[in-house]
C-alpha atoms as a PDB file:
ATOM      1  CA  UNK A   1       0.000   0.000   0.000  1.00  0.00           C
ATOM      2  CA  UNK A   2       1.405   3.239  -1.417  1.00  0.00           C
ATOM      3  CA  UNK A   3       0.974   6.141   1.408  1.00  0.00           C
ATOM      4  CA  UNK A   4       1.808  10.307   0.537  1.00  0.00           C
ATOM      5  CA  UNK A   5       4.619  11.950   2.063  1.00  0.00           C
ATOM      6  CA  UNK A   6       3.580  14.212   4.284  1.00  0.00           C
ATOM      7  CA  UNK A   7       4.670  17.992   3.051  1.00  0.00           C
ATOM      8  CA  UNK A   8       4.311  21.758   4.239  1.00  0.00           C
ATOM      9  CA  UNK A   9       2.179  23.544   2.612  1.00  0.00           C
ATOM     10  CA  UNK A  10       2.399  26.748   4.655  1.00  0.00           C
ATOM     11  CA  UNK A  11       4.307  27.970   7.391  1.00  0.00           C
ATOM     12  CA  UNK A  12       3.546  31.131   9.426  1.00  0.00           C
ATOM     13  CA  UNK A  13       2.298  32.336  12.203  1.00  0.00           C
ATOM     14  CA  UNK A  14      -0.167  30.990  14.738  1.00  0.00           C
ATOM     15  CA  UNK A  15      -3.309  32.519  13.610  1.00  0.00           C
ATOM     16  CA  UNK A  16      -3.046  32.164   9.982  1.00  0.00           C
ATOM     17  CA  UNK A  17      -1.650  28.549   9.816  1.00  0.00           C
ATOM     18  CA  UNK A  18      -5.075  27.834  12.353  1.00  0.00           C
ATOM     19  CA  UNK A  19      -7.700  29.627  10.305  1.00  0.00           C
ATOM     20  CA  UNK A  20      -5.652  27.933   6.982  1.00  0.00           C
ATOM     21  CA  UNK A  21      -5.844  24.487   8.800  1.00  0.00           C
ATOM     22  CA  UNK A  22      -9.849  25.135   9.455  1.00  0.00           C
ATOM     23  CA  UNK A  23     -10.334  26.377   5.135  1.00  0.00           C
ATOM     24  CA  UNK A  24      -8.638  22.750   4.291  1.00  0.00           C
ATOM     25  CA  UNK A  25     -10.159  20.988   6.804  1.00  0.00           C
ATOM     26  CA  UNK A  26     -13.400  22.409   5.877  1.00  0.00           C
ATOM     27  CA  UNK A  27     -12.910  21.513   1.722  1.00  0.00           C
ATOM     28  CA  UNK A  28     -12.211  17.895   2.925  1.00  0.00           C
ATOM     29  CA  UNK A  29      -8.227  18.407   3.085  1.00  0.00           C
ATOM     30  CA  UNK A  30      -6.370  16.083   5.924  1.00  0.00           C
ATOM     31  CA  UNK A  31      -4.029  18.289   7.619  1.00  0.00           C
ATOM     32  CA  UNK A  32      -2.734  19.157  10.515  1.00  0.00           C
ATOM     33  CA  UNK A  33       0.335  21.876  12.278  1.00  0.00           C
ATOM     34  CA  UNK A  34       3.533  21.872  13.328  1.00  0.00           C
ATOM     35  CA  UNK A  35       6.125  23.874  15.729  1.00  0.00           C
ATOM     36  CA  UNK A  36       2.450  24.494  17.554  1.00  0.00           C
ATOM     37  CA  UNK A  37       3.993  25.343  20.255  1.00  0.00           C
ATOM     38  CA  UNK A  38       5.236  29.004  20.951  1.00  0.00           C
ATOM     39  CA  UNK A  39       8.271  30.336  23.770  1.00  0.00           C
ATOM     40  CA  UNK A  40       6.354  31.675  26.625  1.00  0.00           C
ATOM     41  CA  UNK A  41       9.062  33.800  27.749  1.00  0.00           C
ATOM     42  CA  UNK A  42       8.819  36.838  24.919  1.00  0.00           C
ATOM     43  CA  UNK A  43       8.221  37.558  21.545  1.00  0.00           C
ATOM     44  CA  UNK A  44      11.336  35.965  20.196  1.00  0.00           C
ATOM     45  CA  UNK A  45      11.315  35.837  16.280  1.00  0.00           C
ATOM     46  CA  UNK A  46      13.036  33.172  14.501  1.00  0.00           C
ATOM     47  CA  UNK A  47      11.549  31.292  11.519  1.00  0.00           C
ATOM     48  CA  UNK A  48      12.007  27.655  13.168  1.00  0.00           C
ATOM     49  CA  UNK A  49       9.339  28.845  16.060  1.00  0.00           C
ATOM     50  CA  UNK A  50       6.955  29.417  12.906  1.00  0.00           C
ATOM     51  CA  UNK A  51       3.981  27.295  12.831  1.00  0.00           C
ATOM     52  CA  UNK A  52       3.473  24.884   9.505  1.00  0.00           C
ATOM     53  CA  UNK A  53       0.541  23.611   8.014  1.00  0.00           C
ATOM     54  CA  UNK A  54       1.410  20.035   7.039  1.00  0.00           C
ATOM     55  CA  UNK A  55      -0.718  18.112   4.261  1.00  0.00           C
ATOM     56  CA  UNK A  56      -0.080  14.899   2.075  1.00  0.00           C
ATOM     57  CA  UNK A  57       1.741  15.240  -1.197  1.00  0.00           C
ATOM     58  CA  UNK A  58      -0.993  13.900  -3.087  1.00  0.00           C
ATOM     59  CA  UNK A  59      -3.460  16.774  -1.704  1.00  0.00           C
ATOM     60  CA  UNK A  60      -0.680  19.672  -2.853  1.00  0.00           C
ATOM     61  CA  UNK A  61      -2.556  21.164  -5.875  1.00  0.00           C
ATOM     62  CA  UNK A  62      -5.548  21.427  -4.039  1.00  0.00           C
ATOM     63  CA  UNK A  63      -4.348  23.058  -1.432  1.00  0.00           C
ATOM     64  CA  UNK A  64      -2.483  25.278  -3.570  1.00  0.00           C
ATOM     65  CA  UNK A  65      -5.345  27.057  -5.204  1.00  0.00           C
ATOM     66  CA  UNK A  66      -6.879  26.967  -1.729  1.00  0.00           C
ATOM     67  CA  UNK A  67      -3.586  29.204   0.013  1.00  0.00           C
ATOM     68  CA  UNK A  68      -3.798  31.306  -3.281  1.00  0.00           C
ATOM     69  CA  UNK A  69      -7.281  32.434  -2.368  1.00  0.00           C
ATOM     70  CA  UNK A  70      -6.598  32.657   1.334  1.00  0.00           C
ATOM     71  CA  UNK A  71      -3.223  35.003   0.566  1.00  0.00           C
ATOM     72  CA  UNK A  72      -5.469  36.971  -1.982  1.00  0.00           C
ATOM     73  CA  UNK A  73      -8.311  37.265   0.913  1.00  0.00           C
ATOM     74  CA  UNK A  74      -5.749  38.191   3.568  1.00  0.00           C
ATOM     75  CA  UNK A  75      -4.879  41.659   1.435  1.00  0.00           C
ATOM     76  CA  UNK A  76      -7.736  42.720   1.061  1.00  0.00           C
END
């Protein structure tokens, strides 16, 4: 039995990899995030504390189109 890799498909911060998670999740898309977890001592920026959205390989073109309309939504 052939399984997908598991991939990012987004990585950001908290908020927007959550409400991303909830669009896929709500147009059928398995995923899930990573790096959830945040330092609770101060707003130290570094990328690796960013938050990724994590989907199968095989579901990458859907959720493609679906991050293109949820960057396009986000600058508006």
């Amino acid at each position: 039995m052939k399984t997908d890799r598991i991939v990012e498909l987004y990585r950001g911060e908290l908020w927007e990899c959550q409400l991303l998670e909830s669009i896929l999740k709500d147009e059928g898309i398995d995923c899930f995030l990573a790096n959830s977890l945040r330092n609770g001592y101060g707003p130290i920026i570094v990328s690796a504390q960013q938050v990724q959205v994590m989907v199968r390989e095989g579901d990458m073109p859907r959720g493609n189109k679906i991050l293109e309309r949820f960057r396009e939504n986000s600058t508006e």
